[in-house]
Protein backbone atom coordinates (compact mmCIF):
# COMPACT_ATOMS: atom_id res chain seq x y z
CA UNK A 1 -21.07 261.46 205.64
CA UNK A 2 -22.01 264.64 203.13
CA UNK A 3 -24.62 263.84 200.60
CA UNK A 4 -25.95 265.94 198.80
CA UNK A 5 -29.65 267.13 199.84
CA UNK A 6 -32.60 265.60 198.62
CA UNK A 7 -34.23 268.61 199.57
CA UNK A 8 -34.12 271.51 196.78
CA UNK A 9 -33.96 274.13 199.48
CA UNK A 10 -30.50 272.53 201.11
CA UNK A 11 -27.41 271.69 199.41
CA UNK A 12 -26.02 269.00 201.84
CA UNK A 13 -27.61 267.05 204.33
CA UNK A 14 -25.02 265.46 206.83
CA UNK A 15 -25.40 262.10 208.40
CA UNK A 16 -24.26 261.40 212.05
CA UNK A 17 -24.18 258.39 214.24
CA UNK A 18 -25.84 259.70 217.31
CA UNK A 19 -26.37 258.20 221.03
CA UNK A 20 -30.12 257.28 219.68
CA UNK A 21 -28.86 255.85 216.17
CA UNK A 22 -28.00 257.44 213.00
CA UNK A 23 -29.90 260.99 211.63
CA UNK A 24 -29.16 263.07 208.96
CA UNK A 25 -29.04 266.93 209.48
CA UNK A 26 -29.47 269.44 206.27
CA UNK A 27 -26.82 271.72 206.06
CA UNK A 28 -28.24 275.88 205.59
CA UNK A 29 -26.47 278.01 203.37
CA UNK A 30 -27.04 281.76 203.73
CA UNK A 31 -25.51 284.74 203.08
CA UNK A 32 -22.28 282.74 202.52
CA UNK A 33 -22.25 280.92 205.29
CA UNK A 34 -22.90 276.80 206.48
CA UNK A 35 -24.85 276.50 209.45
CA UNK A 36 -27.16 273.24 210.89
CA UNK A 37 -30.77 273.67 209.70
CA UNK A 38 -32.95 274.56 212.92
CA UNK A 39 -35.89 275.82 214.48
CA UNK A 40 -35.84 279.55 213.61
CA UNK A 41 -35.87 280.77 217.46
CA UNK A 42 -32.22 278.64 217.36
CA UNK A 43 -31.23 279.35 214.11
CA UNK A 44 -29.34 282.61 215.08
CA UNK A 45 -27.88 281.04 218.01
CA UNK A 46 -25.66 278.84 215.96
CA UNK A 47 -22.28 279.54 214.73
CA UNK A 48 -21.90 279.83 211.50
CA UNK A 49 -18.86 278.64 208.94
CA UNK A 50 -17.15 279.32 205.78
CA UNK A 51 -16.93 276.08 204.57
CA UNK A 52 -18.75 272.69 205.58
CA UNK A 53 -15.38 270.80 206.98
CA UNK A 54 -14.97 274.34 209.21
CA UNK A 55 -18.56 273.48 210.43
CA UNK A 56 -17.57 269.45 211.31
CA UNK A 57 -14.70 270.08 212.68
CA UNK A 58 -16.65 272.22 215.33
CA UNK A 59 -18.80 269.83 216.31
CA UNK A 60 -16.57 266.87 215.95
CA UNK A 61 -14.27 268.85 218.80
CA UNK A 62 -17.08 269.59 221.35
CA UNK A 63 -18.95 272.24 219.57
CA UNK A 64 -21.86 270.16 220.21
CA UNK A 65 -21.88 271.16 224.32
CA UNK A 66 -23.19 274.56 222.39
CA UNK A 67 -25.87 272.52 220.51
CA UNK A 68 -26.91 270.84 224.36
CA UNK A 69 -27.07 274.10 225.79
CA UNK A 70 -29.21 275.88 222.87
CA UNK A 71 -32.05 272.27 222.82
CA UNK A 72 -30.26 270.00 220.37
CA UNK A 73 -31.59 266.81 220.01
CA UNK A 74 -28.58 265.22 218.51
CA UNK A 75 -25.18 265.04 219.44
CA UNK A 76 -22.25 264.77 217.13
């Protein structure tokens, strides 16, 4: 589900049904593009999208063997 952010600094926050129960994950908007908010020393390690259902899409198809590989907590 996309909500928007209660969090001034985000637009959307995105909630996910993960393995350990549902989380919600802000969405980053910069220089154009959506990415998952992260720690900064991942931040540049994840891809980066045009549009939010570009950025679901990804992960809903396996993108999220990247976000294992980089320390992601959650899988979506």
């Amino acid at each position: 589900m996309i909500r928007d952010s209660a969090d001034p600094r985000y637009l959307y926050s995105l909630s996910v049904q993960t393995e350990k129960g549902p989380t919600s994950v802000r969405l980053v908007f910069k220089n154009g593009k959506f990415s998952l908010d992260a720690n900064e020393k991942l931040t540049e390690l994840l891809p980066k999208f045009d549009a939010v259902p570009a950025l679901i899409e990804y992960y809903v198809n396996g993108g999220a063997k990247i976000g294992k590989q980089v320390g992601s907590d959650f899988t979506l």
